[in-house]
C-alpha atoms as a PDB file:
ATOM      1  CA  UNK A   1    -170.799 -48.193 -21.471  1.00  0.00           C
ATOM      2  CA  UNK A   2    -171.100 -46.017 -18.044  1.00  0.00           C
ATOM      3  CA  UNK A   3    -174.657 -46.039 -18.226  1.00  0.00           C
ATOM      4  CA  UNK A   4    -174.900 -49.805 -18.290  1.00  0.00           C
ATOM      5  CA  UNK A   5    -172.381 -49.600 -15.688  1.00  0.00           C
ATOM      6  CA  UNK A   6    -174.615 -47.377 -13.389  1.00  0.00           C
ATOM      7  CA  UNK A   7    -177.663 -49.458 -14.448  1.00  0.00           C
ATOM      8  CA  UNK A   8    -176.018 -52.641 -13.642  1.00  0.00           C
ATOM      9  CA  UNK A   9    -174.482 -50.984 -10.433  1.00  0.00           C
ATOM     10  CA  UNK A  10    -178.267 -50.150  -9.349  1.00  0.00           C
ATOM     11  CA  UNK A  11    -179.854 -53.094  -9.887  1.00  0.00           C
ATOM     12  CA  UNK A  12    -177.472 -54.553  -7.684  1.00  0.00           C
ATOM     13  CA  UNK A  13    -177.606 -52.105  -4.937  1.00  0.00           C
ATOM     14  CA  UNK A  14    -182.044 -53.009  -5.134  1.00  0.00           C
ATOM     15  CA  UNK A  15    -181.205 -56.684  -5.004  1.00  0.00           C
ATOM     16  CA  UNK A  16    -178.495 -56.027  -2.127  1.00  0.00           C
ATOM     17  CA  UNK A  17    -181.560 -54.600  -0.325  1.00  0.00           C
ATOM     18  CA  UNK A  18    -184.110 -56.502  -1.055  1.00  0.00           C
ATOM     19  CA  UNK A  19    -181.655 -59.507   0.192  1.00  0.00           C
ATOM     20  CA  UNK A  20    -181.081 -57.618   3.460  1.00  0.00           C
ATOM     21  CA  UNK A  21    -185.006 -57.268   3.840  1.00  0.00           C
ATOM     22  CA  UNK A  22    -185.255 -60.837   3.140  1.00  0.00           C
ATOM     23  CA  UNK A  23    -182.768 -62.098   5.696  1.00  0.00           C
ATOM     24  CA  UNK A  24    -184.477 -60.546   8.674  1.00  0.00           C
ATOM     25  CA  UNK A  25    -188.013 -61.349   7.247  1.00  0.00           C
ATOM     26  CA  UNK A  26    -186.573 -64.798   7.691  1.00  0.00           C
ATOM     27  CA  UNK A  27    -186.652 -64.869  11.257  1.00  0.00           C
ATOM     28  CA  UNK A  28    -183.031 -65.174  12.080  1.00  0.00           C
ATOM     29  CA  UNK A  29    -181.690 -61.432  13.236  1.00  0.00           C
ATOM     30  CA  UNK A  30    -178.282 -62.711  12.746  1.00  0.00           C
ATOM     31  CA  UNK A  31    -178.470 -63.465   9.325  1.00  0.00           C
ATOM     32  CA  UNK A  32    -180.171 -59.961   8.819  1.00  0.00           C
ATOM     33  CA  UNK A  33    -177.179 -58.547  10.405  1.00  0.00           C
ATOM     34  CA  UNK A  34    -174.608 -60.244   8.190  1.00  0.00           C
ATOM     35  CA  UNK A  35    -176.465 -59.378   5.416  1.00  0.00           C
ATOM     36  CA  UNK A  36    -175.330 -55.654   5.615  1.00  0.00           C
ATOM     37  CA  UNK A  37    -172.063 -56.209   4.362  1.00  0.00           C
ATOM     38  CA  UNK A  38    -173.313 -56.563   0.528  1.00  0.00           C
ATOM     39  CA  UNK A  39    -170.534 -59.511   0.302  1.00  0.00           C
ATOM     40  CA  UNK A  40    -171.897 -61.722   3.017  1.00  0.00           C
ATOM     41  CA  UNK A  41    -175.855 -60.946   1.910  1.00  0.00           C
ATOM     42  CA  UNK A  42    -174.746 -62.040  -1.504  1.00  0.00           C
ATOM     43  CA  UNK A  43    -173.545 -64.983  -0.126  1.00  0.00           C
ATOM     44  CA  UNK A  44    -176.222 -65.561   2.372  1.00  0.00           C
ATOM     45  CA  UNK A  45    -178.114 -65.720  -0.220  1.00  0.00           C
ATOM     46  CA  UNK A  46    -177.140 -68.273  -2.600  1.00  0.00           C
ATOM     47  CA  UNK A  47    -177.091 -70.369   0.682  1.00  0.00           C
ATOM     48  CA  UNK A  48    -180.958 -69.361   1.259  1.00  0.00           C
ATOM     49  CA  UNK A  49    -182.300 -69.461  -1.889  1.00  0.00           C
ATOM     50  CA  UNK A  50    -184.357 -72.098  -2.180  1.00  0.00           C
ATOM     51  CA  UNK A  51    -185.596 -71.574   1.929  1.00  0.00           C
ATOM     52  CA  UNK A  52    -186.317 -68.066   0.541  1.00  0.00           C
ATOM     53  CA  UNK A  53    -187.766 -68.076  -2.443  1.00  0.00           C
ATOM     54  CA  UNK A  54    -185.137 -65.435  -3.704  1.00  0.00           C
ATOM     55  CA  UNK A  55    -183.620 -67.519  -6.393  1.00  0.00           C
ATOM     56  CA  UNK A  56    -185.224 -64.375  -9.594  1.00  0.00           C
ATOM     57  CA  UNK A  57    -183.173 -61.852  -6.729  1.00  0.00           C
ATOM     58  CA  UNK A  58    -180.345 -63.910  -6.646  1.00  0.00           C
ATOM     59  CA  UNK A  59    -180.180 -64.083 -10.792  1.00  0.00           C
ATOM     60  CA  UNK A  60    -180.605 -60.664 -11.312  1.00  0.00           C
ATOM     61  CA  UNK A  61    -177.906 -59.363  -8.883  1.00  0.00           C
ATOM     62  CA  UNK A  62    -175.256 -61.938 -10.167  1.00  0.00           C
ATOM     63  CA  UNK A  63    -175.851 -61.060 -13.721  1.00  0.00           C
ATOM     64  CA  UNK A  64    -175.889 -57.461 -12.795  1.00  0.00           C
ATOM     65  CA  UNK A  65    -172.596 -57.941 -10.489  1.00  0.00           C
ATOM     66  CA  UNK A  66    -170.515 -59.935 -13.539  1.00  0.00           C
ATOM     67  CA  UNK A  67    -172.005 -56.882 -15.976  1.00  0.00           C
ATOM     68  CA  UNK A  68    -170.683 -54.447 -14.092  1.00  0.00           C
ATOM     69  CA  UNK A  69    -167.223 -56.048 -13.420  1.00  0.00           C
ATOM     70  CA  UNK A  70    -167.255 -56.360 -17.292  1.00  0.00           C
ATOM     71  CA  UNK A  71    -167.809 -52.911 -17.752  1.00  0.00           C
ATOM     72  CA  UNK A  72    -165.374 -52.025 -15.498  1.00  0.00           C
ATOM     73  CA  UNK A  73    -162.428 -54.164 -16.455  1.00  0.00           C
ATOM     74  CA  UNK A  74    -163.583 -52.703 -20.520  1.00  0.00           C
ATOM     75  CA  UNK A  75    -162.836 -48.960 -18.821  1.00  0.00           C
ATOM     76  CA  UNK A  76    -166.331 -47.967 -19.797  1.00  0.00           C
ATOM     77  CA  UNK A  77    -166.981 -47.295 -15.984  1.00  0.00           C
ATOM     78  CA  UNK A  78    -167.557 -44.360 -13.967  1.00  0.00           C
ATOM     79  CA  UNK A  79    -164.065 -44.099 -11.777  1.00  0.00           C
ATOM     80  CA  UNK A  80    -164.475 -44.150  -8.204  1.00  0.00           C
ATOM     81  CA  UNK A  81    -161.529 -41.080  -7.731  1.00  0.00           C
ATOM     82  CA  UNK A  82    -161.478 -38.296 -10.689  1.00  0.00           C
ATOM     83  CA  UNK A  83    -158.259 -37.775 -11.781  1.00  0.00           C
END
């Protein structure tokens, strides 16, 4: 389960990024900005999905967000602090 933890966990740092490069490759530097904080790209965008043709992006990192906080919650993830 950690492995599909880490997968999941890097699929959604790519999308995060691609997202960010997205958001200033939409002409608004603001939005770019924003983006950096991976909870305001995320939500960025849903809001821009259609205006950016991002919607396969936008799949992939919610899927790959819910799969990790499922593999968390199951205590098959890698813990942030070792004990």
């Amino acid at each position: 389960m950690a492995i599909v933890g880490m997968v999941a966990g890097l699929v959604s740092l790519v999308c995060w990024i691609l997202t960010v490069v997205k958001a200033f490759q939409s002409g608004t530097t603001s939005n770019g900005v924003l983006s950096i904080c991976p909870l305001v790209g995320f939500i960025l965008g849903w809001i821009n999905v259609k205006e950016w043709n991002h919607q396969p992006v936008m799949l992939a990192w919610t899927v790959a967000t819910i799969l990790n906080l499922v593999v968390q919650y199951m205590g098959g993830g890698v813990p942030v602090v070792a004990p």
